[in-house]
N, C-alpha and C. Protein backbone atom coordinates (compact mmCIF):
# COMPACT_ATOMS: atom_id res chain seq x y z
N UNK A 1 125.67 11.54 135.36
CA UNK A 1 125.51 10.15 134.99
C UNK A 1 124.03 9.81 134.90
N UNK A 2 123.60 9.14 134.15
CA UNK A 2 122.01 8.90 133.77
C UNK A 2 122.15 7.24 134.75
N UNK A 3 120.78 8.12 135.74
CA UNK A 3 120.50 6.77 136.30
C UNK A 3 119.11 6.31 136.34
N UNK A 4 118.90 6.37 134.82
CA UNK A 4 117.95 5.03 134.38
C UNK A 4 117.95 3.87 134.41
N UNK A 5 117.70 2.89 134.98
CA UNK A 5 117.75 1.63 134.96
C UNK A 5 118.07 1.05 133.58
N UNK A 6 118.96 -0.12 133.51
CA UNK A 6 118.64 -0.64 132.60
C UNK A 6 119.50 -2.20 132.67
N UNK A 7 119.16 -3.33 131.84
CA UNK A 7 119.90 -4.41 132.30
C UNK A 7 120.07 -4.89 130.83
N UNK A 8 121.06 -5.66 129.82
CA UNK A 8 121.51 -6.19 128.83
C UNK A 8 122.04 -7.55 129.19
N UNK A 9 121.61 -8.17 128.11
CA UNK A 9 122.46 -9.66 127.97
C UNK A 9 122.96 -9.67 127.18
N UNK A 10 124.66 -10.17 127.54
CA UNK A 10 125.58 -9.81 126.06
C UNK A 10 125.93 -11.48 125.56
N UNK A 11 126.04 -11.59 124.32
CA UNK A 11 126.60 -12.93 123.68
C UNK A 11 127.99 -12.25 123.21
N UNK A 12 129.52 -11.61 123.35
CA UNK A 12 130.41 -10.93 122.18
C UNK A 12 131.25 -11.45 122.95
N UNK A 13 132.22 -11.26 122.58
CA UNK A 13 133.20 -10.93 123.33
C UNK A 13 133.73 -9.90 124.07
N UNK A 14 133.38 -8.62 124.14
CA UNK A 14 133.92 -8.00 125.63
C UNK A 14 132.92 -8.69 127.20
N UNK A 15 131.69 -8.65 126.64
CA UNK A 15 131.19 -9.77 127.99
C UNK A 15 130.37 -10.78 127.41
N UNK A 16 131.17 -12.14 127.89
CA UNK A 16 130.70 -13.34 127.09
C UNK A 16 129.95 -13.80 128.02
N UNK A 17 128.57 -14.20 127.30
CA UNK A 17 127.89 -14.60 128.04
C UNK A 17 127.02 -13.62 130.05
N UNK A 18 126.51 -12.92 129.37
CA UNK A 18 126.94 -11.98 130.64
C UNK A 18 125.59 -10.99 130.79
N UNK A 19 125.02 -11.33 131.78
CA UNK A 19 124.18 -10.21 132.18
C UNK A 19 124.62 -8.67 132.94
N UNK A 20 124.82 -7.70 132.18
CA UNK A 20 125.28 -5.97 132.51
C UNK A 20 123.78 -5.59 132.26
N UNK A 21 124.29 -5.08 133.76
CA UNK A 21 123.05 -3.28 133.77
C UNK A 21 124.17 -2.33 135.25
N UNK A 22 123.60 -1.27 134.83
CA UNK A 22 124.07 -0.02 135.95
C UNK A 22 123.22 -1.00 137.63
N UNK A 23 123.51 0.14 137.96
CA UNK A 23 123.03 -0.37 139.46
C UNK A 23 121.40 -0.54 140.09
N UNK A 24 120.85 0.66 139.23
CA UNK A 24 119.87 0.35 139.40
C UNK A 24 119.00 -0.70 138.65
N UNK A 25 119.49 -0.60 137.99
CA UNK A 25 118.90 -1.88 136.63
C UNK A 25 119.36 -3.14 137.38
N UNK A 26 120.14 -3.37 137.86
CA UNK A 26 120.70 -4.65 138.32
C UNK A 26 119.21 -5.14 139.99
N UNK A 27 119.67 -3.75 140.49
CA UNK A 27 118.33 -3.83 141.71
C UNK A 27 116.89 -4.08 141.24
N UNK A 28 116.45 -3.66 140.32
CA UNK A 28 115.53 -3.62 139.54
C UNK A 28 115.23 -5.22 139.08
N UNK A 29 116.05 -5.97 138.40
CA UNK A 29 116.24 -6.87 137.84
C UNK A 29 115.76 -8.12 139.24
N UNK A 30 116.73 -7.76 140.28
CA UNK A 30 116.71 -8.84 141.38
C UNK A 30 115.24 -8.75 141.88
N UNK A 31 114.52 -7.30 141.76
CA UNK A 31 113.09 -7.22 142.47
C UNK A 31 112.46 -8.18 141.67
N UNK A 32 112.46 -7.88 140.08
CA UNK A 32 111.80 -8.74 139.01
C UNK A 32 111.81 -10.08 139.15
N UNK A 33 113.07 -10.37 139.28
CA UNK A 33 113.38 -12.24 139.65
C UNK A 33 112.41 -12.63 141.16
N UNK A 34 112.83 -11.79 142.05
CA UNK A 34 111.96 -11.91 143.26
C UNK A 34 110.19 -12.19 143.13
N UNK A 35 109.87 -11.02 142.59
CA UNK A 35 108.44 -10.92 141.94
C UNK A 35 107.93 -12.08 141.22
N UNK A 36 108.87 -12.88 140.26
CA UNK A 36 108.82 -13.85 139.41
C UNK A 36 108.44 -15.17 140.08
N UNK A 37 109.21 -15.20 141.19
CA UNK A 37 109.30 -16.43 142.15
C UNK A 37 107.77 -15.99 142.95
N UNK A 38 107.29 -15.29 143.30
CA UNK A 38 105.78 -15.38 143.63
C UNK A 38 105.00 -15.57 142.99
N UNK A 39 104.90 -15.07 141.79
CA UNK A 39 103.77 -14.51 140.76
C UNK A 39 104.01 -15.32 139.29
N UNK A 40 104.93 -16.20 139.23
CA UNK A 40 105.45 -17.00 138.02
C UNK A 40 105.85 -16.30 136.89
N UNK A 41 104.83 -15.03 136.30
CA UNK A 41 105.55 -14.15 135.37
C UNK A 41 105.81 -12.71 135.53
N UNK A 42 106.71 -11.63 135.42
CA UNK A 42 106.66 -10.32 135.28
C UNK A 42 107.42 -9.70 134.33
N UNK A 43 106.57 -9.29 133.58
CA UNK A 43 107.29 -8.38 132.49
C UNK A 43 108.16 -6.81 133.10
N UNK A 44 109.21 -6.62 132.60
CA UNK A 44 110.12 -5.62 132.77
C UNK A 44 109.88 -4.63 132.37
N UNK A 45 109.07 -4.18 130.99
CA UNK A 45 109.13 -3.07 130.67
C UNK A 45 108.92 -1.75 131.60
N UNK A 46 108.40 -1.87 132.01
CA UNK A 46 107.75 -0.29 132.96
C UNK A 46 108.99 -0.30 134.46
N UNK A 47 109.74 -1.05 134.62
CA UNK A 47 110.48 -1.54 135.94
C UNK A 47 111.97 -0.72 135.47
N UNK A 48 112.67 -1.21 133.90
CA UNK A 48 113.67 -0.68 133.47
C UNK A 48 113.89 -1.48 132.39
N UNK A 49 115.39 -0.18 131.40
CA UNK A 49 115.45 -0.49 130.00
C UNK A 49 115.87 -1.93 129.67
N UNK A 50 115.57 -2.85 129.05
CA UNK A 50 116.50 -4.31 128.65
C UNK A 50 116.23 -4.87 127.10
N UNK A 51 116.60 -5.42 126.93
CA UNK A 51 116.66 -6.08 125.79
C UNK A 51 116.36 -7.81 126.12
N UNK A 52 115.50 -7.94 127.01
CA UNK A 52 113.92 -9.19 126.96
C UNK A 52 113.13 -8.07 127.76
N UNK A 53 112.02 -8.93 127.64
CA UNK A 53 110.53 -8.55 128.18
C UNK A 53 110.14 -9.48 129.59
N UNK A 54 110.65 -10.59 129.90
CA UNK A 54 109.73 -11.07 130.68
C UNK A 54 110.53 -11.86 131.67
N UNK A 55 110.73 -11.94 132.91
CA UNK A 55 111.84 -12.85 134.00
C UNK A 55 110.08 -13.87 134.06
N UNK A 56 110.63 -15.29 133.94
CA UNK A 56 109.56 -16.06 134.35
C UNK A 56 110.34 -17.47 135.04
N UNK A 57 109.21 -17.82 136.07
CA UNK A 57 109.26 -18.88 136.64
C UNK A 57 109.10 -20.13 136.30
N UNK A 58 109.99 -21.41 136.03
CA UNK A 58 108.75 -22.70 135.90
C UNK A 58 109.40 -23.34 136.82
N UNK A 59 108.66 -24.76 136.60
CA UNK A 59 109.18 -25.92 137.47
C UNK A 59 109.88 -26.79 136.62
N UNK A 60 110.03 -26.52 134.97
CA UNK A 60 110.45 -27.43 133.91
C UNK A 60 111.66 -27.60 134.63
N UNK A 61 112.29 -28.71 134.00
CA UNK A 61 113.57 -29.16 133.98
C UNK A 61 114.33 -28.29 133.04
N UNK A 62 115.75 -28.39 133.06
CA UNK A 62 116.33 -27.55 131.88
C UNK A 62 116.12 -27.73 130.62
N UNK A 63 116.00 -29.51 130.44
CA UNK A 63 116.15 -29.93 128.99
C UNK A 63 114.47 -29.54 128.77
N UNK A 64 113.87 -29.62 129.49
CA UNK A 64 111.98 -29.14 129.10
C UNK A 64 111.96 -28.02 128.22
N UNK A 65 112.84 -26.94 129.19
CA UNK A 65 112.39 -25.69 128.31
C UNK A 65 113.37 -25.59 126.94
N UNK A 66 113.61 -26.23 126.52
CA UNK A 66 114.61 -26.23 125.03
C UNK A 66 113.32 -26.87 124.27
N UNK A 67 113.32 -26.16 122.67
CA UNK A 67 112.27 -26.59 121.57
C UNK A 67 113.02 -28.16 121.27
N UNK A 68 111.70 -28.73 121.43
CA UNK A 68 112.23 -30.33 120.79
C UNK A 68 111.44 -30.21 119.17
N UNK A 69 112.32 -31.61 118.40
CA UNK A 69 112.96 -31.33 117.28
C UNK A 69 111.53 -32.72 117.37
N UNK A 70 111.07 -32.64 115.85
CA UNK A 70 110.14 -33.05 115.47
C UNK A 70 110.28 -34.84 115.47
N UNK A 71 109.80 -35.36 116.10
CA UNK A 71 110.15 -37.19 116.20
C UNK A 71 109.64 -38.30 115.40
N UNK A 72 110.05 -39.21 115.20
CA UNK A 72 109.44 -40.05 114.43
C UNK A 72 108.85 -40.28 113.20
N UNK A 73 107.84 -40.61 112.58
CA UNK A 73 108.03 -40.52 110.88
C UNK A 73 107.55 -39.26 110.91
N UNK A 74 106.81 -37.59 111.44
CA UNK A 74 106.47 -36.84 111.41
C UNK A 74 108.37 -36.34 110.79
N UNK A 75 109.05 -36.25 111.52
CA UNK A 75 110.43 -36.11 110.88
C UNK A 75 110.73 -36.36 109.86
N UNK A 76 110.24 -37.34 109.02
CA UNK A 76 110.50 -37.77 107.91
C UNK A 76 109.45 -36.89 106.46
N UNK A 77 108.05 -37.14 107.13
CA UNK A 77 106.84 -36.97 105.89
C UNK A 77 107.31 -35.65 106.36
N UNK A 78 107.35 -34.80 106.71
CA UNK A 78 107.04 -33.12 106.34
C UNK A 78 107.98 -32.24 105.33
N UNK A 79 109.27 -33.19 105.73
CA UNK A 79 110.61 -32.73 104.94
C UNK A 79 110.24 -33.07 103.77
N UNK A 80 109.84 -34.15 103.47
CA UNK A 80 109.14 -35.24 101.83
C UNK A 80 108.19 -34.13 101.25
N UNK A 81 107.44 -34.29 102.36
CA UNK A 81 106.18 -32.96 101.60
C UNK A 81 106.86 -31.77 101.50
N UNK A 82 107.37 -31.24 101.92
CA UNK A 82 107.61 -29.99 101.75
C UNK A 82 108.72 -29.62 100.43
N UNK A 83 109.72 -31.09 100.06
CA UNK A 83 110.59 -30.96 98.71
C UNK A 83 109.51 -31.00 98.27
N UNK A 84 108.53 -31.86 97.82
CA UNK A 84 108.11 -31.69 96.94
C UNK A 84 106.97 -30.90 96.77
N UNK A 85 106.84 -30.10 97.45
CA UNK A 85 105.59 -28.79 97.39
C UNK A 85 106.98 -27.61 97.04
N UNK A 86 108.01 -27.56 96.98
CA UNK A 86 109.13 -26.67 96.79
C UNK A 86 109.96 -27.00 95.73
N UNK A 87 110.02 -28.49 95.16
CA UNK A 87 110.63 -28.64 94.38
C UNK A 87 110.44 -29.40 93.16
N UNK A 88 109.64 -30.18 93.37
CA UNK A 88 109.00 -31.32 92.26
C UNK A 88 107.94 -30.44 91.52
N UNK A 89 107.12 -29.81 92.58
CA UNK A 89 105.74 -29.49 92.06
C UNK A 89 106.35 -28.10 91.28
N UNK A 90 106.99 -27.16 91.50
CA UNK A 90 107.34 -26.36 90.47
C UNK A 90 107.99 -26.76 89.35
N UNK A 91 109.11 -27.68 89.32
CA UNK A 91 109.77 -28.69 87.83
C UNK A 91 108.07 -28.99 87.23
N UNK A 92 107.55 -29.72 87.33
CA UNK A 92 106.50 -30.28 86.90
C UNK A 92 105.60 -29.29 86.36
N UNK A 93 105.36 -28.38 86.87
CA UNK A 93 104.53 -27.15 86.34
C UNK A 93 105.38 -26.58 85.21
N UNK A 94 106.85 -26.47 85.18
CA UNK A 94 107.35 -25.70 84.17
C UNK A 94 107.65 -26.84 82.92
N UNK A 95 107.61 -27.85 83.01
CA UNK A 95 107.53 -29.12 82.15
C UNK A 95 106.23 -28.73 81.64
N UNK A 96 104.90 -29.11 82.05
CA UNK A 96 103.59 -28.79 81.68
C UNK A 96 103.89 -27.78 80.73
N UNK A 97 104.35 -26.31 81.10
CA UNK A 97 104.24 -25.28 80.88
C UNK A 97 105.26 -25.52 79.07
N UNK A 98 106.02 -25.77 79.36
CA UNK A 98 107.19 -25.90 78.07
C UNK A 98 106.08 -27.15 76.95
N UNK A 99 105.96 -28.23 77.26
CA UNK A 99 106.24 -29.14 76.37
C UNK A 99 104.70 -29.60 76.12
N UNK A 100 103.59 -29.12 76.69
CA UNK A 100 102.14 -29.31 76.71
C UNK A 100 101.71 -27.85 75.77
């Protein structure tokens, strides 16, 4: 039996939602979290195999660490600018292009 460490996070359905590793990967993992809680960050690679890089600490709240969504008229002008840097401004160039 290969006892390399290693720890996975599954999204599927045979494990939903679910952190799997062998045993040592799992020990490995708890040192990392441990380590984390002193030191705020530790990367995994050199510790054992996973699929993330980094157990980290904050003090955020839950909703903190989620990307917030752009507010106020900034919500509005970028979408505006951006049709029309994607959509106006090429019509307009191929108009030029045809009928000039």
């Amino acid at each position: 039996m290969n006892s390399q460490p290693w720890v996975k996070i599954y999204d599927d359905e045979a494990w939903d939602d679910s952190i799997v590793g062998n045993r040592e990967g799992l020990l490995a993992l708890k040192q990392a979290i441990d380590d984390a809680l002193e030191n705020e960050c530790v990367e995994v690679a050199d510790r054992f195999k996973s699929d993330f890089g980094v157990v980290a600490f904050t003090d955020q709240d839950w909703e903190q660490t989620e990307p917030t969504e752009v507010k106020g008229i900034w919500g509005v002008v970028i979408p505006f600018i951006l049709f029309l840097w994607a959509v106006v401004l090429p019509l307009f160039a191929i108009y030029k292009l045809a009928f000039e």
